[in-house]
PDB file of N, CA and C in Angstrom:
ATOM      1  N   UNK A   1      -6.710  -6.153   1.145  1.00  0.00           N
ATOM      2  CA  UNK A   1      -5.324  -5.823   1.433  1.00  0.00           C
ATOM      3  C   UNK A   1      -5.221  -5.336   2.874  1.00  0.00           C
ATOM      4  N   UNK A   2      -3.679  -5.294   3.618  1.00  0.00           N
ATOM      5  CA  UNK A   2      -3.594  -4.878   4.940  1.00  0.00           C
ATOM      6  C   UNK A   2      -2.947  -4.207   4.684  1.00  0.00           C
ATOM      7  N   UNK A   3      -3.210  -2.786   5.182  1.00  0.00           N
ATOM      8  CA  UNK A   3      -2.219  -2.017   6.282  1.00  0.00           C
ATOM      9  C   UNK A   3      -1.749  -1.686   7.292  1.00  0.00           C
ATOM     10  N   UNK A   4      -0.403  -0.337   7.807  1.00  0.00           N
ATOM     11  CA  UNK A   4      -0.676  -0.218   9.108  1.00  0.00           C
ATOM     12  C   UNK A   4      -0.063   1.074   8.966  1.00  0.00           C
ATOM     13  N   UNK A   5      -1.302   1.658   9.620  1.00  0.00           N
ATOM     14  CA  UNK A   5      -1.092   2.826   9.517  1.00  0.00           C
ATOM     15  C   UNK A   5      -0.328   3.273  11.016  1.00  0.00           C
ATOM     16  N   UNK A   6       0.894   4.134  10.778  1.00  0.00           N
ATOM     17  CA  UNK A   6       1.311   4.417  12.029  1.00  0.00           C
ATOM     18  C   UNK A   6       1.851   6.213  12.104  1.00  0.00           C
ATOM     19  N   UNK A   7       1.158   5.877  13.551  1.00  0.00           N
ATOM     20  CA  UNK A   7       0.814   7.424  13.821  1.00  0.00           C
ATOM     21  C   UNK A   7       2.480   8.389  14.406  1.00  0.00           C
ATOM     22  N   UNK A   8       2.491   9.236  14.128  1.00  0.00           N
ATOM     23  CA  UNK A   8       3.994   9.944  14.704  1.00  0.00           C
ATOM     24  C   UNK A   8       3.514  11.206  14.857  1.00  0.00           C
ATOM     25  N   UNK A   9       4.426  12.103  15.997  1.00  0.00           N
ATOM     26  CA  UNK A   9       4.210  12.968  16.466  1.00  0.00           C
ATOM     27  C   UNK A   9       5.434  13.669  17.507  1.00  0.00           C
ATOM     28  N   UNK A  10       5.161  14.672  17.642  1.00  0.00           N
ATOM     29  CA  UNK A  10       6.506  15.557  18.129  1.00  0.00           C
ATOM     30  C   UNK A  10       6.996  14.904  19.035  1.00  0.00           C
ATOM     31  N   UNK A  11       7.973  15.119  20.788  1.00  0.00           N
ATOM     32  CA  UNK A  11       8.654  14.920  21.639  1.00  0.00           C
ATOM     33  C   UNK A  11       7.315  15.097  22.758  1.00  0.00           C
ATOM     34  N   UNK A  12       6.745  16.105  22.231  1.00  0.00           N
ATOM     35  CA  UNK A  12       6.040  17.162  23.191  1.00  0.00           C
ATOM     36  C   UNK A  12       4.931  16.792  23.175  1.00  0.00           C
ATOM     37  N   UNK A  13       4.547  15.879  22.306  1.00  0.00           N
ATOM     38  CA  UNK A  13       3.033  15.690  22.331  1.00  0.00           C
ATOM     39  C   UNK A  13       2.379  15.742  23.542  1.00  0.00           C
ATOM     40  N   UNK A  14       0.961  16.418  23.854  1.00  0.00           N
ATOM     41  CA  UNK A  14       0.586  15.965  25.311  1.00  0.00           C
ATOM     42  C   UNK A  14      -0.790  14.559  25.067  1.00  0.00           C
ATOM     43  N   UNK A  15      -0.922  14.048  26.395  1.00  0.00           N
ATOM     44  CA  UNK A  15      -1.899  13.575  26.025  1.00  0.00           C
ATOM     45  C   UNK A  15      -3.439  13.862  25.586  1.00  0.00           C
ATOM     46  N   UNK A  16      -4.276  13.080  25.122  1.00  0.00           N
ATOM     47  CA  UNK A  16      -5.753  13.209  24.853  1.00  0.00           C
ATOM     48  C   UNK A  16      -6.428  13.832  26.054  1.00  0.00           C
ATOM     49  N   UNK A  17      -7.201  14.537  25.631  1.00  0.00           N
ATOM     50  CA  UNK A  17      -8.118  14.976  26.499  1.00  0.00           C
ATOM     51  C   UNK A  17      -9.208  14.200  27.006  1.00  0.00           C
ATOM     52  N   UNK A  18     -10.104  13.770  27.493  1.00  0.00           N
ATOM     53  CA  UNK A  18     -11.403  13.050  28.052  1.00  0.00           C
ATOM     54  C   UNK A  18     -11.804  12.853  26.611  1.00  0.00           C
ATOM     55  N   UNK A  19     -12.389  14.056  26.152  1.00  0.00           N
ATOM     56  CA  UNK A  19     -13.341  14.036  24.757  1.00  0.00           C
ATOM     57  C   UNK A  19     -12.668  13.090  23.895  1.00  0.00           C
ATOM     58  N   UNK A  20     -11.447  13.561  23.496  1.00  0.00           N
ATOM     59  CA  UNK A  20     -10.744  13.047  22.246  1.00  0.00           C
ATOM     60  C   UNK A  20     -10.424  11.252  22.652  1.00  0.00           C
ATOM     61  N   UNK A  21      -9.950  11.208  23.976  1.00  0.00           N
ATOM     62  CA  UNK A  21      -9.655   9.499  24.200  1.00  0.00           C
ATOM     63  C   UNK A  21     -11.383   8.610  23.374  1.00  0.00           C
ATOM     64  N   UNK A  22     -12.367   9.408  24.175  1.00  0.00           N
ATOM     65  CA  UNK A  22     -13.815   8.881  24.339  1.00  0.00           C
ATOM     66  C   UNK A  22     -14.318   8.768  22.476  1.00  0.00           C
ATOM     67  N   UNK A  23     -13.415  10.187  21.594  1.00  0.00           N
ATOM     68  CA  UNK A  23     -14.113   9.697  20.330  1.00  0.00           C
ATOM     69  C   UNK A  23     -13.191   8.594  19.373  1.00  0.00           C
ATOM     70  N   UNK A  24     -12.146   8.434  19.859  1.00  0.00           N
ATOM     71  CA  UNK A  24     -11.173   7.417  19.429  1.00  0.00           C
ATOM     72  C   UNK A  24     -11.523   5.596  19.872  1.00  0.00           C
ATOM     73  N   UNK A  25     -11.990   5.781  21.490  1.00  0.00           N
ATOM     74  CA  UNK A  25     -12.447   4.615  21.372  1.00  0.00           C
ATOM     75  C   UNK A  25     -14.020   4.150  20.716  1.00  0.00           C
ATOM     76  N   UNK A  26     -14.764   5.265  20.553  1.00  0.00           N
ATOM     77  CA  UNK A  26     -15.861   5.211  19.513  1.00  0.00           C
ATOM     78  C   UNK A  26     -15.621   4.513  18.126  1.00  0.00           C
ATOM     79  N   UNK A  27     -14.619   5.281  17.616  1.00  0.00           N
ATOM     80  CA  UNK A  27     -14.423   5.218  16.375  1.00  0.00           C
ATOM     81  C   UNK A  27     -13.376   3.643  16.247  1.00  0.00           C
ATOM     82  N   UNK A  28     -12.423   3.026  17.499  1.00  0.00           N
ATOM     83  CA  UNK A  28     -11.843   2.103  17.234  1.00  0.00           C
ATOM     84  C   UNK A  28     -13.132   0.974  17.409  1.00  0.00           C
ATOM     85  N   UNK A  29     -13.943   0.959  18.266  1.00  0.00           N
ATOM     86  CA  UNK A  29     -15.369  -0.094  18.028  1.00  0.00           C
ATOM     87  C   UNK A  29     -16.315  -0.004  16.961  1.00  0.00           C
ATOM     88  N   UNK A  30     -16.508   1.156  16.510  1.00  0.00           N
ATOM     89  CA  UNK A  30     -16.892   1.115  15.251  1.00  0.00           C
ATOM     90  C   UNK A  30     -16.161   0.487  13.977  1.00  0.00           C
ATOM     91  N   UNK A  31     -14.809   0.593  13.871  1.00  0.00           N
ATOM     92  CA  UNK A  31     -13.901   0.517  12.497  1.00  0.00           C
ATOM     93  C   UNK A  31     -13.825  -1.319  13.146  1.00  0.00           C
ATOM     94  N   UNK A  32     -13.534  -1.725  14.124  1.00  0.00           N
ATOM     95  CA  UNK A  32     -13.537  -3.836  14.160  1.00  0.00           C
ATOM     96  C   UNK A  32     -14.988  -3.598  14.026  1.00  0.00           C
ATOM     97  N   UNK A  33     -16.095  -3.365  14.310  1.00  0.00           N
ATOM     98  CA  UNK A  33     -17.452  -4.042  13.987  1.00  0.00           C
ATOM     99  C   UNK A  33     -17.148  -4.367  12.495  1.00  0.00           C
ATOM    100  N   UNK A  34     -17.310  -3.190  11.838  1.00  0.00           N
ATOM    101  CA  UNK A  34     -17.113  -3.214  10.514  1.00  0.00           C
ATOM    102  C   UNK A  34     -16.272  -3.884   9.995  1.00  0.00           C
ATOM    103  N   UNK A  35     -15.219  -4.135  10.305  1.00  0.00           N
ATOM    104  CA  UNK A  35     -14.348  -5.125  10.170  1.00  0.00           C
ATOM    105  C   UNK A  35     -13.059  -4.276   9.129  1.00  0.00           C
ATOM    106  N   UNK A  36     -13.330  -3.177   9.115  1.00  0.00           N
ATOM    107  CA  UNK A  36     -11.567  -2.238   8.661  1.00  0.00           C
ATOM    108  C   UNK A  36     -10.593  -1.898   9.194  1.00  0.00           C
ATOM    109  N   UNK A  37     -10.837  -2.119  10.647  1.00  0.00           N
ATOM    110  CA  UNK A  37      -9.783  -1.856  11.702  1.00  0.00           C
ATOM    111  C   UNK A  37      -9.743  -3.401  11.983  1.00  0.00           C
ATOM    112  N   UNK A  38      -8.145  -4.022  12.414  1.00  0.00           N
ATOM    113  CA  UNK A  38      -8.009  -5.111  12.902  1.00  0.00           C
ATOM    114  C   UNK A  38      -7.657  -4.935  13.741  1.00  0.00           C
ATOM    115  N   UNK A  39      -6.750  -4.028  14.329  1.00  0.00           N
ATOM    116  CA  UNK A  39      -5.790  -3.768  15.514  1.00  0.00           C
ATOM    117  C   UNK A  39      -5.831  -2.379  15.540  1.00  0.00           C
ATOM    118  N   UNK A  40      -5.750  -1.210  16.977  1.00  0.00           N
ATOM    119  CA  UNK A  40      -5.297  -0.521  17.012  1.00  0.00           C
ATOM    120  C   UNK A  40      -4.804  -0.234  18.397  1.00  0.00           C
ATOM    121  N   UNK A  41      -3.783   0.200  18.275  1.00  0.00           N
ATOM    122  CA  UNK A  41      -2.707   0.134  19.894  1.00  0.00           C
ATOM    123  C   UNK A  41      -2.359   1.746  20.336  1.00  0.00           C
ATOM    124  N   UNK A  42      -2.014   2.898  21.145  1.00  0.00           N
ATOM    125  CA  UNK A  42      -1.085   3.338  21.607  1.00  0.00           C
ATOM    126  C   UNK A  42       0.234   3.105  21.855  1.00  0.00           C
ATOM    127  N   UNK A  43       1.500   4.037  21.826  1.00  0.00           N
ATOM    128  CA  UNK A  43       2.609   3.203  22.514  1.00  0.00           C
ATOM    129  C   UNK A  43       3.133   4.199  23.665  1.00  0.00           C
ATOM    130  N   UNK A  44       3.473   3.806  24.701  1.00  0.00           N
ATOM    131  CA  UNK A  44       4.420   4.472  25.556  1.00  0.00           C
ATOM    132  C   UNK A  44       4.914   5.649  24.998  1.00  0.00           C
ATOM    133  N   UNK A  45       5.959   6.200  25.707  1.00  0.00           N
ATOM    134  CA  UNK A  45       6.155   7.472  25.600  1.00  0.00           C
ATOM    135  C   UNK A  45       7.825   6.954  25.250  1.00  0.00           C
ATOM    136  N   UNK A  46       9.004   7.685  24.736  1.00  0.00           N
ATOM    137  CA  UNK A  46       9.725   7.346  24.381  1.00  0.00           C
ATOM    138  C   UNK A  46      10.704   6.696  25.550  1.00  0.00           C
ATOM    139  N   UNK A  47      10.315   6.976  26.793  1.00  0.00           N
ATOM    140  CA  UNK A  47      11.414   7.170  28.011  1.00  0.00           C
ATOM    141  C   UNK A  47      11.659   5.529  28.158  1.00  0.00           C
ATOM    142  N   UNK A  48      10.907   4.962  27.626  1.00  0.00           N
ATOM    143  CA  UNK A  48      10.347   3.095  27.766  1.00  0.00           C
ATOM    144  C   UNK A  48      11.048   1.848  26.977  1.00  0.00           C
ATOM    145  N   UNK A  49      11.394   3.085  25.527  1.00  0.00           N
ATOM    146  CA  UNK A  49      11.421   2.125  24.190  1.00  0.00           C
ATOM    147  C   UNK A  49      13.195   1.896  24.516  1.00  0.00           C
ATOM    148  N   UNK A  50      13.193   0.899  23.493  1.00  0.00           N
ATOM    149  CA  UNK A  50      14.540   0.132  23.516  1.00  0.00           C
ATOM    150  C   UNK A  50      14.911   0.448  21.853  1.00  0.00           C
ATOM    151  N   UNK A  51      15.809   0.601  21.491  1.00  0.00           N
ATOM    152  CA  UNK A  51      16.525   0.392  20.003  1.00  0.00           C
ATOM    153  C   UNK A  51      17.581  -0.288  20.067  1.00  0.00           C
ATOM    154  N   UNK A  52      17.407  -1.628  18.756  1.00  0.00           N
ATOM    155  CA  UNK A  52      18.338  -2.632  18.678  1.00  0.00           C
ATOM    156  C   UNK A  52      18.822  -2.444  17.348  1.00  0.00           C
ATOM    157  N   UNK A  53      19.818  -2.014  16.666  1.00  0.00           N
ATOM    158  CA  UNK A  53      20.223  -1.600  15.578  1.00  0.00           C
ATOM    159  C   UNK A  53      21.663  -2.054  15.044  1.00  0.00           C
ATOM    160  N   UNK A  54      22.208  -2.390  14.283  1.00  0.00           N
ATOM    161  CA  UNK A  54      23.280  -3.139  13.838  1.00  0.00           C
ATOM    162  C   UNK A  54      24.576  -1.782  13.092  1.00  0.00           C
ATOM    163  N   UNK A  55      25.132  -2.078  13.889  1.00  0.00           N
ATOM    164  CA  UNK A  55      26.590  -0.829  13.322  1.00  0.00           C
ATOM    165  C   UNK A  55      27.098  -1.397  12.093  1.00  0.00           C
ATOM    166  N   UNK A  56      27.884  -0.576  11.302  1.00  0.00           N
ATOM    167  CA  UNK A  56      28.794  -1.286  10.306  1.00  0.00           C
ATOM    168  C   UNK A  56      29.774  -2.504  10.521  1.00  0.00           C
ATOM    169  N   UNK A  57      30.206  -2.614  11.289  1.00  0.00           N
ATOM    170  CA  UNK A  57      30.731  -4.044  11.079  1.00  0.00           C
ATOM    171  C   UNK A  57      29.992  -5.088  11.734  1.00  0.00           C
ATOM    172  N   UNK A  58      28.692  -5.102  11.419  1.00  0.00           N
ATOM    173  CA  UNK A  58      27.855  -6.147  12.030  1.00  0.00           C
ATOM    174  C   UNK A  58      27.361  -6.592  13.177  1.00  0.00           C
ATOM    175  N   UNK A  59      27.985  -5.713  14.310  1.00  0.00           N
ATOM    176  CA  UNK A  59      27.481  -5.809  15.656  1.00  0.00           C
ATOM    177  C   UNK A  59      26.096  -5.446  16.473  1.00  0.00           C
ATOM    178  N   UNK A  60      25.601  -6.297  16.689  1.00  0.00           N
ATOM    179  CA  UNK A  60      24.384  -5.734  17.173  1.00  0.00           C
ATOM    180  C   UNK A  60      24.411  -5.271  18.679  1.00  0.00           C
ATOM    181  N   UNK A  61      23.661  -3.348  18.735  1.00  0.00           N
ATOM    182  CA  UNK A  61      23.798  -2.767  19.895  1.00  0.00           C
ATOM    183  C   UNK A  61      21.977  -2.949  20.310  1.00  0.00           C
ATOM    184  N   UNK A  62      22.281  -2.643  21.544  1.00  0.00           N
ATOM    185  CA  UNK A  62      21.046  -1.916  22.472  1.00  0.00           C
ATOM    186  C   UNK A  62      20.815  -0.744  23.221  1.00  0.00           C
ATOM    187  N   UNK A  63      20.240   0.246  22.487  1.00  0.00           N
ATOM    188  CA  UNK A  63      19.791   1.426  23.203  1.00  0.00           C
ATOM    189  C   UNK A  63      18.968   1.541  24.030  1.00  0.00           C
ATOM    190  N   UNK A  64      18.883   2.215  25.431  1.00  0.00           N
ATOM    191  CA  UNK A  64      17.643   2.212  26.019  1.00  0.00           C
ATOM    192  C   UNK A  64      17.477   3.741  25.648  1.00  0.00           C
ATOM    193  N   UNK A  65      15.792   4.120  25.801  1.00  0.00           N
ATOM    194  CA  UNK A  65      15.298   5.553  25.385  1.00  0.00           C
ATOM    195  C   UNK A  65      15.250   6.248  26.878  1.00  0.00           C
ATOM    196  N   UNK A  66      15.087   7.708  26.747  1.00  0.00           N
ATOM    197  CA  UNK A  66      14.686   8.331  25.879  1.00  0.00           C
ATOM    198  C   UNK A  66      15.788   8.575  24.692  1.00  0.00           C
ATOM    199  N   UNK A  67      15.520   8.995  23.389  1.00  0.00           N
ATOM    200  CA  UNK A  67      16.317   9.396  22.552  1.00  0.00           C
ATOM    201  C   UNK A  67      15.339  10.370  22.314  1.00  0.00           C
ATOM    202  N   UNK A  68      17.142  11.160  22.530  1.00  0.00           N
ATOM    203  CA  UNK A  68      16.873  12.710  22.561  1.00  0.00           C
ATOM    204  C   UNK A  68      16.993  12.827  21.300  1.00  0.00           C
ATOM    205  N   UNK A  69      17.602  12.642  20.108  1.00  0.00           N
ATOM    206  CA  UNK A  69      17.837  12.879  19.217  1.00  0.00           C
ATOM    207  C   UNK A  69      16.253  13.128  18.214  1.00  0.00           C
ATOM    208  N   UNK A  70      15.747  12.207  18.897  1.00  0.00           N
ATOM    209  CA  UNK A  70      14.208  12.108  17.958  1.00  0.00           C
ATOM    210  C   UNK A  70      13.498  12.768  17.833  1.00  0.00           C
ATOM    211  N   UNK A  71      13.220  13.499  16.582  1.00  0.00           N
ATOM    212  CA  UNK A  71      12.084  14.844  16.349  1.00  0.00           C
ATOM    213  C   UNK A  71      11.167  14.609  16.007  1.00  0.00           C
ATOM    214  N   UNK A  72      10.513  13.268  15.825  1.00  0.00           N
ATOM    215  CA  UNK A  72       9.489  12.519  16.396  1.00  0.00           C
ATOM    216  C   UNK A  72       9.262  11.317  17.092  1.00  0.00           C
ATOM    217  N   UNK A  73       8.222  11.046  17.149  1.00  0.00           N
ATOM    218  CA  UNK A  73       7.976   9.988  18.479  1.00  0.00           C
ATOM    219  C   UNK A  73       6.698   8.977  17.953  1.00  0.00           C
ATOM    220  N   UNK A  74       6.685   7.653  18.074  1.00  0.00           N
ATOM    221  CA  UNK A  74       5.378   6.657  17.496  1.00  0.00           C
ATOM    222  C   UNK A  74       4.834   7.213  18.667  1.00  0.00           C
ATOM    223  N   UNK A  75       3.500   7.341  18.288  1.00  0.00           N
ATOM    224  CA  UNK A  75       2.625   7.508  18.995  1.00  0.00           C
ATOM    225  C   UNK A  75       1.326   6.301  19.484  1.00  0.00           C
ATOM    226  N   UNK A  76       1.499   5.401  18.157  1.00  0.00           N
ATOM    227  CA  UNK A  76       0.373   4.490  18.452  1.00  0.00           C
ATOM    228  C   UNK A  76       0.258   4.066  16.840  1.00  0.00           C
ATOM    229  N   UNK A  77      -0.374   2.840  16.368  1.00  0.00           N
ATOM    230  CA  UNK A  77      -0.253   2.209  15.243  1.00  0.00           C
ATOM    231  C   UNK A  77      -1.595   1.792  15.078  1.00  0.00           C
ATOM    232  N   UNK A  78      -2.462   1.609  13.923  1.00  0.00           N
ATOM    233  CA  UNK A  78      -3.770   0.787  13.266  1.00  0.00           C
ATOM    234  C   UNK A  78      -3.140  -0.210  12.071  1.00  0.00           C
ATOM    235  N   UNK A  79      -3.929  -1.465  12.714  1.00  0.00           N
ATOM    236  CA  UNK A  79      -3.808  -2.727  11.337  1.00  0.00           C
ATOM    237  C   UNK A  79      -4.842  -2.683  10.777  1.00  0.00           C
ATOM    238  N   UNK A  80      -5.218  -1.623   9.091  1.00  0.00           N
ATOM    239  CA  UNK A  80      -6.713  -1.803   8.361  1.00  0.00           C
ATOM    240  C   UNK A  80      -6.679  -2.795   7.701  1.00  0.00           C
ATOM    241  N   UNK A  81      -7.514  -3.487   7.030  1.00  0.00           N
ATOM    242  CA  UNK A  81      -8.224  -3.787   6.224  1.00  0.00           C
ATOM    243  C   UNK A  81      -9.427  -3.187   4.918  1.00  0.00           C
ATOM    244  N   UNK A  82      -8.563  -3.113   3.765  1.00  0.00           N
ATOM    245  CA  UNK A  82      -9.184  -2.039   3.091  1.00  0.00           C
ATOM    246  C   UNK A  82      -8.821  -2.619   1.907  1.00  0.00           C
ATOM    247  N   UNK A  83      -9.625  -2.183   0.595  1.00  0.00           N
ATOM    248  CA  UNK A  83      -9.585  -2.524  -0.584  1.00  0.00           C
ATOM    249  C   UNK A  83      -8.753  -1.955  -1.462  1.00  0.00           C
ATOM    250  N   UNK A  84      -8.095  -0.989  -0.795  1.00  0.00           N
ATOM    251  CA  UNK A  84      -7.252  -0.116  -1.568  1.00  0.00           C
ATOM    252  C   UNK A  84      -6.298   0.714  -1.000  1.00  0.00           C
ATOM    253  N   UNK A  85      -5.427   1.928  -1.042  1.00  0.00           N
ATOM    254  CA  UNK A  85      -4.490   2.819  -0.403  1.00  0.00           C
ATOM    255  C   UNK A  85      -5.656   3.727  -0.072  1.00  0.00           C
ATOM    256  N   UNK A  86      -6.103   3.937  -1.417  1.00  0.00           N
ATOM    257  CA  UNK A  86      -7.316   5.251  -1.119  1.00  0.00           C
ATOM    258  C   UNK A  86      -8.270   5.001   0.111  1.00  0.00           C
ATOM    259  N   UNK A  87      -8.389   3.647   0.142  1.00  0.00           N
ATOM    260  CA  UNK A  87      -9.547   3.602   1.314  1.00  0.00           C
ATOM    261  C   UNK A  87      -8.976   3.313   2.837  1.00  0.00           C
ATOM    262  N   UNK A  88      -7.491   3.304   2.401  1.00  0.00           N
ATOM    263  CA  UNK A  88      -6.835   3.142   3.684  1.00  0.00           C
ATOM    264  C   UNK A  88      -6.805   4.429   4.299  1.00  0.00           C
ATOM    265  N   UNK A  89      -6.707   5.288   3.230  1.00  0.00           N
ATOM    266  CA  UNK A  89      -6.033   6.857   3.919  1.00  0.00           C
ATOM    267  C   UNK A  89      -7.435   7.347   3.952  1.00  0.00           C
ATOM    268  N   UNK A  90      -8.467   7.299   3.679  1.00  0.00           N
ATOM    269  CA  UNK A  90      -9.802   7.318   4.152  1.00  0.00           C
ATOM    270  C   UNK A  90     -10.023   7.318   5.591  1.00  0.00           C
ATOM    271  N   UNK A  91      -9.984   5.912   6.009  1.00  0.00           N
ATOM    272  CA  UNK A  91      -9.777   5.102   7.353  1.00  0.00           C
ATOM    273  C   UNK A  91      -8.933   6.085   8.014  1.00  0.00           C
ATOM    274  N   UNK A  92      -7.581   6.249   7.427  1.00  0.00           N
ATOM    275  CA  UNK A  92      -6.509   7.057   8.340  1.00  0.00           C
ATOM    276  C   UNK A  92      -7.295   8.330   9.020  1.00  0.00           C
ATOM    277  N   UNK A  93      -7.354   8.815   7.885  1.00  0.00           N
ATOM    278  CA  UNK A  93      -8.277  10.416   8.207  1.00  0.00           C
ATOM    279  C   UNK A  93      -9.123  10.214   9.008  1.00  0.00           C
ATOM    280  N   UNK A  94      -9.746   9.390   9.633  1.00  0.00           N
ATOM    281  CA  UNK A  94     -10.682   9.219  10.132  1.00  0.00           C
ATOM    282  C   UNK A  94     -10.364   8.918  11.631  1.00  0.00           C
ATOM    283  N   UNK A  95      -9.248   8.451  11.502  1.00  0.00           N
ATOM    284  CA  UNK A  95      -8.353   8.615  13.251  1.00  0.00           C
ATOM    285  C   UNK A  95      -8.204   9.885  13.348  1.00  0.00           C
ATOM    286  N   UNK A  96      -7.344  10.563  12.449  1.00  0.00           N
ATOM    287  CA  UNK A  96      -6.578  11.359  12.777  1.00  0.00           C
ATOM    288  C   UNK A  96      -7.719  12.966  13.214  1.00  0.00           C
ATOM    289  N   UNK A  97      -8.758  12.257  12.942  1.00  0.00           N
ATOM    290  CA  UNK A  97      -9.805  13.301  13.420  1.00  0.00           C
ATOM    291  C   UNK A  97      -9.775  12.999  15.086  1.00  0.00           C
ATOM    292  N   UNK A  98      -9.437  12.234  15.474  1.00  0.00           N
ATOM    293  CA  UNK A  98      -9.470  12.079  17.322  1.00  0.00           C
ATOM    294  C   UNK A  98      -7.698  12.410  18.248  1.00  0.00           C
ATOM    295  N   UNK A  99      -7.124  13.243  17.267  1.00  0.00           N
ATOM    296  CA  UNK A  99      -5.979  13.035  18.030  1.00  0.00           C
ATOM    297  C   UNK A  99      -5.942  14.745  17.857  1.00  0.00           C
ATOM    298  N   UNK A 100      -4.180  15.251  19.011  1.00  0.00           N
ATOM    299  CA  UNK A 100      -3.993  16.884  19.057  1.00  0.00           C
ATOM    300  C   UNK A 100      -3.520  17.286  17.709  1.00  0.00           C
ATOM    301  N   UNK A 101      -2.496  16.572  17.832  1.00  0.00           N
ATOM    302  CA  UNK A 101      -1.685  17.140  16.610  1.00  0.00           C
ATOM    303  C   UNK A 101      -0.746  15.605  16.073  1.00  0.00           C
ATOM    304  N   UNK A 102      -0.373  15.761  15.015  1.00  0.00           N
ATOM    305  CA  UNK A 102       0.858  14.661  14.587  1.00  0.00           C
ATOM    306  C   UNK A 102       0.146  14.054  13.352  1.00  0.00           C
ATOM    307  N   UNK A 103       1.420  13.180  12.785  1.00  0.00           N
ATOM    308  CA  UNK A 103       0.456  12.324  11.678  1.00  0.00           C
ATOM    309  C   UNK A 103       0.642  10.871  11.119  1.00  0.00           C
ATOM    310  N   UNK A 104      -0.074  10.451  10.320  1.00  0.00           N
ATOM    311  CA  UNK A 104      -0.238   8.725  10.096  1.00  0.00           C
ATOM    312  C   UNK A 104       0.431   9.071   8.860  1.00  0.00           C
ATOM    313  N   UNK A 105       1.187   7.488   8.978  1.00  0.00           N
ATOM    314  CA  UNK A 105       1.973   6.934   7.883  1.00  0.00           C
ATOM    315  C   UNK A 105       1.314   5.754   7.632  1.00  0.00           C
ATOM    316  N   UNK A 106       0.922   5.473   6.398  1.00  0.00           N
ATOM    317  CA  UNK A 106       0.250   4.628   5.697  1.00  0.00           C
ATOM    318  C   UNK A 106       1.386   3.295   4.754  1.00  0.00           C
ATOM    319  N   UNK A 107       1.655   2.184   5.388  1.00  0.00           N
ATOM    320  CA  UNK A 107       1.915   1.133   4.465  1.00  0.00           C
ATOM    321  C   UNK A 107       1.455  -0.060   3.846  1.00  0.00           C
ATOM    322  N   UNK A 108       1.559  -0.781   2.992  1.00  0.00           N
ATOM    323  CA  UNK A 108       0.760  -1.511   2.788  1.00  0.00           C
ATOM    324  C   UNK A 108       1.614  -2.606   3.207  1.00  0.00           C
ATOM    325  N   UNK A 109       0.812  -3.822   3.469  1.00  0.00           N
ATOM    326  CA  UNK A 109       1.789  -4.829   3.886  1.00  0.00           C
ATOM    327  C   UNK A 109       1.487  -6.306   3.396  1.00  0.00           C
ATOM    328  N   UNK A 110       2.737  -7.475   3.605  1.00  0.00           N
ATOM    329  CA  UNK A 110       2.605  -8.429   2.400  1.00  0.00           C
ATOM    330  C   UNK A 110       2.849  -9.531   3.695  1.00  0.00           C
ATOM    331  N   UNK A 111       2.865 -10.530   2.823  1.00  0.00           N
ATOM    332  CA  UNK A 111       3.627 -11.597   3.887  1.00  0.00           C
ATOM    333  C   UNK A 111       2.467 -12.886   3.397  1.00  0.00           C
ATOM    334  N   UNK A 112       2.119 -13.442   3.992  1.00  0.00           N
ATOM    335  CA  UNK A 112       1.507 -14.871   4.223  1.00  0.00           C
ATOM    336  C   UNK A 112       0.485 -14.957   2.914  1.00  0.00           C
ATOM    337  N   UNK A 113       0.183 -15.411   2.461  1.00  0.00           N
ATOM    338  CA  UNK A 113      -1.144 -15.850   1.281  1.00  0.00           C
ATOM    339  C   UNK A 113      -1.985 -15.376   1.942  1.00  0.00           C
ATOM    340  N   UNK A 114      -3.164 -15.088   1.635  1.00  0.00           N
ATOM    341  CA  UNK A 114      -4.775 -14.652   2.304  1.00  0.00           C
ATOM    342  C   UNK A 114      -5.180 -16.096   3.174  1.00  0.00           C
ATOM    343  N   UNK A 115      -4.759 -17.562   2.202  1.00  0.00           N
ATOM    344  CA  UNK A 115      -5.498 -18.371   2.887  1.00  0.00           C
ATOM    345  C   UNK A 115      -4.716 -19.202   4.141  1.00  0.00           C
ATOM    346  N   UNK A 116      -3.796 -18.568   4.482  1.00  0.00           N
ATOM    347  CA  UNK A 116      -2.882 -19.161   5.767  1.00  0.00           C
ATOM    348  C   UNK A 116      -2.791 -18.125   6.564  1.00  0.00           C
ATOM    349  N   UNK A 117      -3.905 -17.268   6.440  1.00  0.00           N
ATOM    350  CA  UNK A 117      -4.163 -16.166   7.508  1.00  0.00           C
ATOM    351  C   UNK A 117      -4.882 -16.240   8.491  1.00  0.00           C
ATOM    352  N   UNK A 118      -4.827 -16.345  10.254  1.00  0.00           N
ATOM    353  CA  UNK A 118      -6.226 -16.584  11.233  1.00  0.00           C
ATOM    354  C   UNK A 118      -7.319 -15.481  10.645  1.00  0.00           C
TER     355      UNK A 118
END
């Protein structure tokens, strides 16, 4: 099964320290060897992001960020590969040991058959 676990965190977050960047990219070459991590990204900071969202009578707008409104912020996302939820949030925990503060949201995800997958 796939997930993606995605990470959130305050306004304020600061960045990684030396140590913490250095055990994250440890742990992201370790989790593709193994083959439970497929993807894992950072994202920008909110000042960057765009929101495209549809009002009630069907119009589609475009926000540019920052949005202030937001009392949290994506921080960065993982695509696992795992046999289960349990072993996803396993995996999760296992990031979330390289970051300051904030936390992963775990979904599972569907879409294509296994065998029309690269």
């Amino acid at each position: 099964m796939r997930f993606i676990s995605v990470f959130t965190h305050g306004p304020s977050q600061r960045h990684p320290t030396e140590a913490e960047g250095a055990g994250m990219l440890k742990l992201i070459e370790e989790g593709m060897k193994a083959g439970w991590l497929i993807e894992c990204e950072g994202v920008d900071d909110d000042t960057t992001g765009v929101r495209v969202h549809k009002d009630s009578g069907g119009k589609v707008k475009v926000t540019d960020g920052p949005f202030a409104e937001a009392k949290e912020v994506i921080g960065g996302y993982a695509l696992l590969s795992a046999a289960s939820k349990e072993e996803a949030v396993e995996y999760t925990r296992r990031l979330l040991e390289h970051v300051y503060q904030g936390a992963w949201e775990i979904y599972q995800l569907f879409g294509m058959p296994t065998g029309e997958r690269q």
